[in-house]
Protein backbone atom coordinates (compact mmCIF):
# COMPACT_ATOMS: atom_id res chain seq x y z
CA UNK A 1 62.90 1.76 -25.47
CA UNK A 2 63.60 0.76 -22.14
CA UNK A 3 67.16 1.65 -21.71
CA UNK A 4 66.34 4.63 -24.25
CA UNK A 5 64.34 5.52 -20.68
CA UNK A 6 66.81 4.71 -18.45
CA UNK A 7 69.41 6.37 -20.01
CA UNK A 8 67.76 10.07 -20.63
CA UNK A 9 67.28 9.85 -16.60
CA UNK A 10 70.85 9.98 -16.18
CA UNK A 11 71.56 12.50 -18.97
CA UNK A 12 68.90 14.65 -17.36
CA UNK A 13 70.23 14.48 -14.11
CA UNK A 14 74.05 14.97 -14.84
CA UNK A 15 72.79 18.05 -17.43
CA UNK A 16 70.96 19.61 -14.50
CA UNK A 17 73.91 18.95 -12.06
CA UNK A 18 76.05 20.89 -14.52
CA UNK A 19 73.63 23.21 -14.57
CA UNK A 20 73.40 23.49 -10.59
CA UNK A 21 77.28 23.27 -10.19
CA UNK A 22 78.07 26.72 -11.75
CA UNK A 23 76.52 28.33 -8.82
CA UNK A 24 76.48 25.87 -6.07
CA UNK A 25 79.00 23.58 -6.32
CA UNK A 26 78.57 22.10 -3.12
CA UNK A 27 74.75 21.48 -4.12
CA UNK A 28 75.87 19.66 -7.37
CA UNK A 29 78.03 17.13 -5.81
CA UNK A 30 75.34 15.98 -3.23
CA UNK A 31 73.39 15.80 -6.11
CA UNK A 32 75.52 13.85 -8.01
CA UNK A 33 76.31 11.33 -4.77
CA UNK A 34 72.51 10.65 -4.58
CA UNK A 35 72.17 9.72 -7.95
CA UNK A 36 75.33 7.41 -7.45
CA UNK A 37 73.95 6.51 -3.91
CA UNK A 38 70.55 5.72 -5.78
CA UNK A 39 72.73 3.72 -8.73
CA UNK A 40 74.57 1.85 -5.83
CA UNK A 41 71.54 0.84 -4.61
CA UNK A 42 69.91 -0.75 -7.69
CA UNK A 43 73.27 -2.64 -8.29
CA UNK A 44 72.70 -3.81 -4.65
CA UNK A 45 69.05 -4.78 -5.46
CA UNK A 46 70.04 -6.90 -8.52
CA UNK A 47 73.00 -8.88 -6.39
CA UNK A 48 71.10 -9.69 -3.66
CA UNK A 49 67.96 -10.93 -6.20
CA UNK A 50 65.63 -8.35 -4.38
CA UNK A 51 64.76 -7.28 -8.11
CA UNK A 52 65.02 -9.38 -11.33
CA UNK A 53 67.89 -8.21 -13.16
CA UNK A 54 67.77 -6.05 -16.35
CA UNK A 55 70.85 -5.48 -18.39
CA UNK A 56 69.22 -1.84 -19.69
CA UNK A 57 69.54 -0.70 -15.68
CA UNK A 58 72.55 -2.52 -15.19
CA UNK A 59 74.29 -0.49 -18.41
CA UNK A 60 72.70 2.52 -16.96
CA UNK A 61 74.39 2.29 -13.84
CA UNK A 62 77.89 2.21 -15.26
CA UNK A 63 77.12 4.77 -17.47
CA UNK A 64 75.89 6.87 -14.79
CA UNK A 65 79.04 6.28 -12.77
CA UNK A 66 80.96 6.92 -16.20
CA UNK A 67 79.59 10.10 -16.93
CA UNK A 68 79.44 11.01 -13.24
CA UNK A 69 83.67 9.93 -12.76
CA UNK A 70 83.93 13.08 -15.68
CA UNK A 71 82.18 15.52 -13.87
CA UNK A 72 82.59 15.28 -10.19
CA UNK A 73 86.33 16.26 -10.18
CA UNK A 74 85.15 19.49 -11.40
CA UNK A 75 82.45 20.46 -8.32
CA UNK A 76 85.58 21.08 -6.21
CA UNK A 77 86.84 24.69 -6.80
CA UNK A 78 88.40 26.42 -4.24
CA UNK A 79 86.01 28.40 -3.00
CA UNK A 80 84.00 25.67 -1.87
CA UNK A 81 86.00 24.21 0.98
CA UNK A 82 84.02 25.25 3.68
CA UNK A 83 80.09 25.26 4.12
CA UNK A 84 77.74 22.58 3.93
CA UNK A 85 79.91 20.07 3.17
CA UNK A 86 81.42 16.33 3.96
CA UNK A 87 84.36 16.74 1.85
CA UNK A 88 87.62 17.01 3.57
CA UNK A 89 90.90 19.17 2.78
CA UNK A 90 92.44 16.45 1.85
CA UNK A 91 91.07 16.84 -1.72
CA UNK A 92 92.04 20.15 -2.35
CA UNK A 93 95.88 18.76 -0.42
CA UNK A 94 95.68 15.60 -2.77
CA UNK A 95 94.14 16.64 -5.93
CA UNK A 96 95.91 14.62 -8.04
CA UNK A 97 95.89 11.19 -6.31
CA UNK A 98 91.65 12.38 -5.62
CA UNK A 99 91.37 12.89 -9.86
CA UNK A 100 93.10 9.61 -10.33
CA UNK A 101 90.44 7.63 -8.55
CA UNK A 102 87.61 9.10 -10.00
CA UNK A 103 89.77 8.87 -13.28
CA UNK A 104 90.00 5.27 -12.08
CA UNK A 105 86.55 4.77 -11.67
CA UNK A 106 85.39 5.72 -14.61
CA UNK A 107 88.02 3.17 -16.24
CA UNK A 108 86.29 0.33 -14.08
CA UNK A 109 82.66 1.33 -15.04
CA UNK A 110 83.84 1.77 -18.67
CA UNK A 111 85.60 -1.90 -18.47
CA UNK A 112 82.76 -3.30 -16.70
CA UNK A 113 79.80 -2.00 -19.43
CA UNK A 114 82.26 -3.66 -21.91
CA UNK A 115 81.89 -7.26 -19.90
CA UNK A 116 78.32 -6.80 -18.55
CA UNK A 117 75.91 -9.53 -20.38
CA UNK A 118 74.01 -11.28 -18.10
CA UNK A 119 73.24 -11.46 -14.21
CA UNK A 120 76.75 -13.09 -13.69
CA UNK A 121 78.87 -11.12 -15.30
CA UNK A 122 76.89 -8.17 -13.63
CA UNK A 123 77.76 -9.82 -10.32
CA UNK A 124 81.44 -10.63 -10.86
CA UNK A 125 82.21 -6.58 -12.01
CA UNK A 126 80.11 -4.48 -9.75
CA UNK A 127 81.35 -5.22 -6.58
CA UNK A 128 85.27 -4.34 -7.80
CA UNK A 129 83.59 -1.19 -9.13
CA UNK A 130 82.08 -0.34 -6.35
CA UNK A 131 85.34 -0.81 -4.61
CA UNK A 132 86.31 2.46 -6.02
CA UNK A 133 83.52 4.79 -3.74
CA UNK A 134 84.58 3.16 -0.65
CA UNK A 135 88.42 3.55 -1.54
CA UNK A 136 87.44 7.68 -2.05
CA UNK A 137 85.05 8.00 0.86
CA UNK A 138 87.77 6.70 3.50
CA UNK A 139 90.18 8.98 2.25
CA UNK A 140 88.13 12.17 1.24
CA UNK A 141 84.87 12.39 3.01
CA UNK A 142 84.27 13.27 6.55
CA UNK A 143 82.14 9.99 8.12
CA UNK A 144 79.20 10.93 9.46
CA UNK A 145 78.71 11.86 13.09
């Protein structure tokens, strides 16, 4: 029941991002960044035992990122390279190398899901997952000023 929960959180969040994203796509990929910013954050919770772990969040979170590696690639169209926005050029310059790291980390959630079965395993595979936002943000986001 739980992870039934968990689960239709994420669902509803990416549906309504989709939603958003077909008129703000700008909107929809802040969106989706919090709700990977607020996925990060429980993963951080769980290695750093400031929350008892729980596989059903744990599976949520890589299904989140998952689902999320899918969609984001698509909340860049052209006409939304300027505005309110930390993305840099770069994307647009480098689209293929930026699809093949979200393609990437969807690969790494998708692998790590597989392995996930306990607090241990959960700590050995999320930190190389989250490897994969860090490797993106240097590259494609503007830092913040």
């Amino acid at each position: 029941m739980k992870t039934r929960i968990v689960l239709a959180v994420f669902a509803a969040a990416l549906g309504v991002t989709t939603v958003f994203a077909q008129g703000d796509p700008i909107g929809a990929r802040k969106a989706m960044m919090k709700s990977n910013g607020s996925s990060a954050g429980q993963g951080a919770k769980f290695m750093k035992g400031e929350e008892p772990f729980d596989l059903a969040k744990a599976q949520a979170i890589f299904a989140g990122y998952q689902k999320a590696s899918g969609e984001f690639g698509k909340l860049f169209p052209d006409n939304s390279k300027s505005g309110d926005t930390a993305a840099l050029p770069a994307i647009w310059e480098n689209k293929a190398d930026f699809d093949a790291k979200l393609a990437k980390f969807g690969a790494d959630a998708k692998d790590a899901a597989a392995k996930v079965k306990d607090e241990a395993s959960f700590k050995a595979a999320f930190p190389e997952v989250q490897k994969n936002c860090g490797g993106c943000h240097q590259t494609y986001r503007k830092r913040a000023s």
